[in-house]
Protein backbone atom coordinates (compact mmCIF):
# COMPACT_ATOMS: atom_id res chain seq x y z
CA UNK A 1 82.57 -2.88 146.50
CA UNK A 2 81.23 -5.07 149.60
CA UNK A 3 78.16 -3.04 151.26
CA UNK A 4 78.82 -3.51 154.93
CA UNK A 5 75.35 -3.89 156.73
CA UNK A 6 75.77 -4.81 160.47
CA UNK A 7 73.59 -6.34 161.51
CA UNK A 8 72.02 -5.63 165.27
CA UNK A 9 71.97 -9.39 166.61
CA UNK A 10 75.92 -9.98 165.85
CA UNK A 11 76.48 -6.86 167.90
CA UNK A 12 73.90 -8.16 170.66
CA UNK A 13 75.60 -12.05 169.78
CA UNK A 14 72.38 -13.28 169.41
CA UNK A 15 73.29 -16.31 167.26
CA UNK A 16 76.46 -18.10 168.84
CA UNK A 17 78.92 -18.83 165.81
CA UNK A 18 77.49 -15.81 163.90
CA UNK A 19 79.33 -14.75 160.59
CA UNK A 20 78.47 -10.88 159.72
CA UNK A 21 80.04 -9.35 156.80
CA UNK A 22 78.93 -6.14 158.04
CA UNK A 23 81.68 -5.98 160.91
CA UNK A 24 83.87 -8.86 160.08
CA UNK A 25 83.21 -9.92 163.53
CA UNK A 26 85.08 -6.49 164.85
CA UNK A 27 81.54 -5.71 166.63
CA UNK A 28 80.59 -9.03 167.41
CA UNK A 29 78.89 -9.37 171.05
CA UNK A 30 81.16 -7.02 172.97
CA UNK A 31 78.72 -4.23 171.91
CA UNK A 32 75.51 -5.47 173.42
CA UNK A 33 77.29 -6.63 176.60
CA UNK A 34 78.73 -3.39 177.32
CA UNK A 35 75.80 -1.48 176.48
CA UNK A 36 73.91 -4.35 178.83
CA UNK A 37 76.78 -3.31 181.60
CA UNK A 38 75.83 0.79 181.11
CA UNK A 39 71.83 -0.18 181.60
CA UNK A 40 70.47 0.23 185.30
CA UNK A 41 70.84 -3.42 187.31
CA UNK A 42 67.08 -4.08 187.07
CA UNK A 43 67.75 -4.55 183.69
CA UNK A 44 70.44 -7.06 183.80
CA UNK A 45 68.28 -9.03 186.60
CA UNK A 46 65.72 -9.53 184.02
CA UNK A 47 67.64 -11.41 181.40
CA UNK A 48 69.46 -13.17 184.57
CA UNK A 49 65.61 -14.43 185.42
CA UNK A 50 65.03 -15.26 181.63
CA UNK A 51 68.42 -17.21 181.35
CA UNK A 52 67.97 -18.83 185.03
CA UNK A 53 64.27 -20.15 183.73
CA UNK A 54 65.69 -21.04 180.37
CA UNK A 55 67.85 -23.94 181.88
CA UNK A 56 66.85 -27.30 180.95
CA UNK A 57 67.65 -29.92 183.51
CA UNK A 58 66.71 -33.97 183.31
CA UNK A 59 63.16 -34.86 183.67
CA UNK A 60 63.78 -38.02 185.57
CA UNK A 61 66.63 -37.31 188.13
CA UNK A 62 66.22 -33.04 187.72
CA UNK A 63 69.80 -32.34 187.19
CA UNK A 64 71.37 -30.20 184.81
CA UNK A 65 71.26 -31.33 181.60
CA UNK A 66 74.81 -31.38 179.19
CA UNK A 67 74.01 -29.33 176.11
CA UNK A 68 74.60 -27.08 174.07
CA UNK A 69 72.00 -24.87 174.87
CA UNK A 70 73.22 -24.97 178.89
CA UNK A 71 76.77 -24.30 177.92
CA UNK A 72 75.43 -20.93 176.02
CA UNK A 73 72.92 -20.15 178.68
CA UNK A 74 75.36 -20.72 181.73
CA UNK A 75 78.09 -18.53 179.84
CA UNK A 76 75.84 -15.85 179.42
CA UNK A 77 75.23 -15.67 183.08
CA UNK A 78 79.17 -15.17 183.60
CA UNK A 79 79.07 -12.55 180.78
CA UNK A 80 76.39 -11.17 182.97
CA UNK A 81 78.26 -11.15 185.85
CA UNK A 82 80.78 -9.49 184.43
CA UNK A 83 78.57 -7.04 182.67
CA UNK A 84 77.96 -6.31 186.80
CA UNK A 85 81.45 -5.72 187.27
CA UNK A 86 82.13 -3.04 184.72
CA UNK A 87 78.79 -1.15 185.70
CA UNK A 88 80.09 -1.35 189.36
CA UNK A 89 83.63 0.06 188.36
CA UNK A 90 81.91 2.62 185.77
CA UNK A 91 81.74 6.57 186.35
CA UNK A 92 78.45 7.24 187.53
CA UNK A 93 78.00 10.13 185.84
CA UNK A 94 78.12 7.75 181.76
CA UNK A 95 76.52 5.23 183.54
CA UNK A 96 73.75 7.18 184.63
CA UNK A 97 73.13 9.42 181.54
CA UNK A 98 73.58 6.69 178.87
CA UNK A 99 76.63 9.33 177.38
CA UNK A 100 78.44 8.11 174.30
CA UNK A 101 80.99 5.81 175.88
CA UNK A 102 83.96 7.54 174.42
CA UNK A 103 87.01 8.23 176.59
CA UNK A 104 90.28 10.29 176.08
CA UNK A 105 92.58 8.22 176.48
CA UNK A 106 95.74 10.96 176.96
CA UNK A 107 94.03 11.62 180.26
CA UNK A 108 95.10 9.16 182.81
CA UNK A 109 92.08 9.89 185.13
CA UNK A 110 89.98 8.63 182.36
CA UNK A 111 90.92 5.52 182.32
CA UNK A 112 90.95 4.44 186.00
CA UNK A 113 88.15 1.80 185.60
CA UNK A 114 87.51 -1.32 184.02
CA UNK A 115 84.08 0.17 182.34
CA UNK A 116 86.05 2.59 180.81
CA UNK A 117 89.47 0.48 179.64
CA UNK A 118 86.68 -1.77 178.38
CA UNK A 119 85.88 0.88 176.25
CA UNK A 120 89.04 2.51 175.35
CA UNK A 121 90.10 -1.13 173.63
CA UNK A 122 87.15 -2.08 172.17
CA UNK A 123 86.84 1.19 169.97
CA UNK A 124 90.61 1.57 169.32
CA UNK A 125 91.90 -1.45 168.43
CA UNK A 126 88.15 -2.69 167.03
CA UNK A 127 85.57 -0.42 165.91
CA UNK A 128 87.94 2.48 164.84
CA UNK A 129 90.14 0.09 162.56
CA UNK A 130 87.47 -1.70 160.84
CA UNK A 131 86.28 1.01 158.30
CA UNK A 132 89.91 0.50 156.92
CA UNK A 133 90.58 -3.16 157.48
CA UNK A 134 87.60 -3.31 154.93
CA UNK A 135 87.95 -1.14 152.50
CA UNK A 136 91.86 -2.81 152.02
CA UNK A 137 90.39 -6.04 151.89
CA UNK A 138 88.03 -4.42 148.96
CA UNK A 139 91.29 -3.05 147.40
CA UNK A 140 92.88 -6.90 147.58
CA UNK A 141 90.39 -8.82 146.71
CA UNK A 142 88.61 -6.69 143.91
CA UNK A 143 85.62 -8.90 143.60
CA UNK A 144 82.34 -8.06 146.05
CA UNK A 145 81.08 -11.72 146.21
CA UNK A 146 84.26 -13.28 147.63
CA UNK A 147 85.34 -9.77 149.32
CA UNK A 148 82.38 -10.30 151.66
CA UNK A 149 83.18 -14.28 151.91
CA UNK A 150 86.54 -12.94 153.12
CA UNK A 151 85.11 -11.00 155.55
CA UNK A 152 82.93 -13.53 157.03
CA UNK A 153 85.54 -15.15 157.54
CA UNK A 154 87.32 -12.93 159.85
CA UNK A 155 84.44 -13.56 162.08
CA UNK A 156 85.17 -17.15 162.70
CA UNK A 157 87.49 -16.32 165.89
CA UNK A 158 89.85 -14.32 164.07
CA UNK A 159 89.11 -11.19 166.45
CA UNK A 160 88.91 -13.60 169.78
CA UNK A 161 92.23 -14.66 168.11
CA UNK A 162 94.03 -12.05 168.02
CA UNK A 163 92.49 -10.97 171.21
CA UNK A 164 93.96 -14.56 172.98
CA UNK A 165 97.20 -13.57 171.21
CA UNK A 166 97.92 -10.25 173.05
CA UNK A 167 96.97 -11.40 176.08
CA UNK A 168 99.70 -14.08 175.61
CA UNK A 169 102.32 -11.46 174.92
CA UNK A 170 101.48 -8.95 177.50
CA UNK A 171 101.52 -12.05 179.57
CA UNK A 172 105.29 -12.90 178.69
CA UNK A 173 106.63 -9.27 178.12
CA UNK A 174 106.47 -6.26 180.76
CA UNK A 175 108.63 -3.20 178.06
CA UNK A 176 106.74 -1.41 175.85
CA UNK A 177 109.87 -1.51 173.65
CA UNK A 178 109.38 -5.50 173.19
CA UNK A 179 105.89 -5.09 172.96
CA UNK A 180 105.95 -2.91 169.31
CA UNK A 181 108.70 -5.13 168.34
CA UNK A 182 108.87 -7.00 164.69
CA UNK A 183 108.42 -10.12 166.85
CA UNK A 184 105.44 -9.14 168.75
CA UNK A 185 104.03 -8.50 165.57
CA UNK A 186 105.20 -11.59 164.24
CA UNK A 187 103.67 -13.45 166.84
CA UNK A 188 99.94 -11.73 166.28
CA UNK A 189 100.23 -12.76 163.07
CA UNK A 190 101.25 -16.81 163.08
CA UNK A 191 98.63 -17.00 165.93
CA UNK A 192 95.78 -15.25 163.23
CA UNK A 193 97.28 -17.78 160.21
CA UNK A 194 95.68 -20.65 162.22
CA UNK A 195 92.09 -19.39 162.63
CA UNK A 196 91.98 -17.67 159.56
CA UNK A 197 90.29 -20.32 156.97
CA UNK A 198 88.50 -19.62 153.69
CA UNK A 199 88.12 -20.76 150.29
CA UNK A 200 90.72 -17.88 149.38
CA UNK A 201 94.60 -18.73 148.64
CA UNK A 202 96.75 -18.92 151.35
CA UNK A 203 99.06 -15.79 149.62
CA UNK A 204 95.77 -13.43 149.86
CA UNK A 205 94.69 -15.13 153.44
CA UNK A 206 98.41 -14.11 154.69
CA UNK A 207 97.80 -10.84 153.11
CA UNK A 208 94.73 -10.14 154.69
CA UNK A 209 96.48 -10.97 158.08
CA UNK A 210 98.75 -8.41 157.58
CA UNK A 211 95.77 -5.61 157.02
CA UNK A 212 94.07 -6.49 160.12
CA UNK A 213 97.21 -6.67 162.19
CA UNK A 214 98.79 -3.75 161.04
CA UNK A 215 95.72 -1.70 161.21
CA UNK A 216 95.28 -3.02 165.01
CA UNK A 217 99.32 -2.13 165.76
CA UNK A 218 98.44 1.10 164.53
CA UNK A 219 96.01 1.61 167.33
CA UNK A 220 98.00 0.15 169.56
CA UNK A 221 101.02 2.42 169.38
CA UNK A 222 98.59 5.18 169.32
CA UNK A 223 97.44 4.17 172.68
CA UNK A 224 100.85 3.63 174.35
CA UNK A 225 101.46 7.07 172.81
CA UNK A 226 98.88 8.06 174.39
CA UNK A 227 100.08 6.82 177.89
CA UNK A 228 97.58 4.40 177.73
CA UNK A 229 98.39 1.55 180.56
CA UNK A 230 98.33 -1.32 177.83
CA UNK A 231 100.44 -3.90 180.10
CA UNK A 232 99.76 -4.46 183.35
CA UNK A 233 97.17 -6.77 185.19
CA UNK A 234 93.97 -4.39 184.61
CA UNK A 235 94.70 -4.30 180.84
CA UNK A 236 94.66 -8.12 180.96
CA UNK A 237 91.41 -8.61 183.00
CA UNK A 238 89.71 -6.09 180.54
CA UNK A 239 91.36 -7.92 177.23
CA UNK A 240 89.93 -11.07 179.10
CA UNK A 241 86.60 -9.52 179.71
CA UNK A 242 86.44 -8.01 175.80
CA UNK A 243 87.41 -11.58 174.17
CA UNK A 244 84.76 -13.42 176.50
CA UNK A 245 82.38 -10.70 174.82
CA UNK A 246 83.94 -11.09 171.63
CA UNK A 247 84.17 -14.85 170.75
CA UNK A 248 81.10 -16.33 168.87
CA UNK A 249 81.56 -19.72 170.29
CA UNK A 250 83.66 -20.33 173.37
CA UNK A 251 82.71 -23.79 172.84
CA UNK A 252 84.48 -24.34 169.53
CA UNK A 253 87.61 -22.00 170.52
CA UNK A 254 89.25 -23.90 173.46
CA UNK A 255 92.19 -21.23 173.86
CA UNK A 256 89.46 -18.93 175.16
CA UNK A 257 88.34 -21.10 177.71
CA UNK A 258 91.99 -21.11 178.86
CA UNK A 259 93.04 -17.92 178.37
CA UNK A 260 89.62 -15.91 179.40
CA UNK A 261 87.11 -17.76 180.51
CA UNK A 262 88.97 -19.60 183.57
CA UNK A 263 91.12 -16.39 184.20
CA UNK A 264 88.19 -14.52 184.91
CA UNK A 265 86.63 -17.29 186.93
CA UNK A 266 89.96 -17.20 189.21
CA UNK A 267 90.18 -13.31 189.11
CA UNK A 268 90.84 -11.69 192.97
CA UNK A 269 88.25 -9.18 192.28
CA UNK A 270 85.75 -12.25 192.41
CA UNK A 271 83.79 -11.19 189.27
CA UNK A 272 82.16 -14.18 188.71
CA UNK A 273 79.56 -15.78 191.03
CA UNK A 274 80.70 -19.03 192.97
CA UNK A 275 77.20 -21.05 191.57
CA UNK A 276 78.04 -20.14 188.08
CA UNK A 277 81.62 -20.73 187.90
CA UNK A 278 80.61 -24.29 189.38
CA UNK A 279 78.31 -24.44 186.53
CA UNK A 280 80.25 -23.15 183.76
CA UNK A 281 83.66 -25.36 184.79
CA UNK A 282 80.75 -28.62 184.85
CA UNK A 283 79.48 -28.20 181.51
CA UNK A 284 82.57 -26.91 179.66
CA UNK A 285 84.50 -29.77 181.41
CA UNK A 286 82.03 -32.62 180.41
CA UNK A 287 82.29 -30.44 176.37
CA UNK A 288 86.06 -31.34 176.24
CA UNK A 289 86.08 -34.21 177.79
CA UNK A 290 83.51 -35.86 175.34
CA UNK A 291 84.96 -34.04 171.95
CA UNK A 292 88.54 -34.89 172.64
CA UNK A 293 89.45 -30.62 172.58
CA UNK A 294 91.91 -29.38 174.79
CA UNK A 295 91.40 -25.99 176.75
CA UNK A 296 94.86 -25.96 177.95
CA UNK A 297 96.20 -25.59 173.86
């Protein structure tokens, strides 16, 4: 069936609104930003230069000019700051070394940082399930063409989706008993149904909902088995931080704004600079403003 070639920029997000039938968006951006947040600062200071310069601003009155390319570049810079953030919280001792990033979870102490529940998420409930999401989604669909068309679909804010959706739930809920409930799962999948759009019937689009939730409430339950702290006000900041990462347009995906982006900006632990959150709430603002799209959806 479908060959799945990732490509490097989706992982590094390279092209906002990217479409890779290699990951189905599973790797999309989170990789190269935590990777970026594991790299020594000097690193990070040189793409904050090379974003900084990039900013175009008005030739006649020298203010910041409203585009697209400001919104992406300005967003980046938060992503940056938050890439900061985890390599601040991060064990010296992976940062340092560049070790694989893995972490086991059944030992508490090892997930005591943002860096690492970062991490921990990311590979359970993202890279770990996708070798399985896809090969069901081969099995359904039966045809390699419109298996990878499915696919690429996925990667239009399906994963930020289903990322918004959990932070909505742990938001409302504070049992793990209500959290692996029928209606939890329920809930995952109505909010998927309304990013999930393809040239596919809507039976087969419902059924491959149900593969990628129930492959992701797999690894959930595996991680509250594993004593995992999945609710709780660090899981949210990290699930926050991961769909920020995640999302291949913030622009087009309003709920993100809302649900990451401006919680973020507002966080206690101050992760974002003051100068870019001004920035970022400017341009954003004037974006939904002018195309009539609500970040408060």
């Amino acid at each position: 069936m479908a060959v799945n070639t990732h490509r490097a920029n989706c992982a590094n997000a390279q092209r906002p609104g990217c479409e890779c039938s290699g990951c189905g968006g599973s790797l999309h951006g989170w990789r190269g930003w935590t990777t970026l947040a594991a790299d020594p600062p000097q690193v990070r200071d040189e793409l904050r230069r090379q974003l900084e310069n990039s900013v175009k601003k008005d030739q006649r009155s020298g203010r910041l000019s409203f585009n697209a390319h400001n919104r992406q570049a300005y967003l980046n810079l938060a992503r940056l700051d938050v890439a900061d953030h985890l390599w601040a919280t991060g064990p010296r001792s992976t940062l340092d070394s560049r070790l694989p990033l893995d972490v086991d979870t059944a030992d508490p102490a090892s997930v005591s940082s943002d860096f690492d529940r970062v991490n921990v998420l990311t590979k359970a409930i993202m890279e770990d399930t996708w070798r399985e999401i896809s090969i069901d989604i081969d099995n359904l669909v039966q045809n390699e063409p419109n298996a990878r068309e499915v696919k690429k679909g996925l990667a239009n804010h399906v994963w930020c989706g289903l990322l918004v959706a959990l932070i909505q739930l742990i938001e409302k809920i504070d049992k793990a008993i209500d959290f692996l409930s029928d209606a939890a799962r329920q809930f995952i999948k109505d909010a998927l149904s309304q990013h999930f759009k393809s040239g596919i019937s809507r039976l087969v689009a419902d059924a491959v909902i149900n593969i990628v939730v129930d492959k992701v409430w797999s690894a959930l339950t595996r991680l509250l088995e594993a004593h995992f702290p999945l609710l709780g006000t660090d899981t949210l900041r990290v699930l926050r931080i991961l769909t920020v990462y995640t999302c291949p347009s913030v622009e087009q995906h309003p709920e993100v704004y809302k649900h990451a982006v401006e919680p973020l900006m507002a966080d206690t632990h101050k992760i974002i600079g003051e100068e870019i959150k001004t920035q970022v709430t400017i341009l954003f603002t004037a974006w939904w403003g002018r195309h009539r799209l609500d970040p408060g959806v």
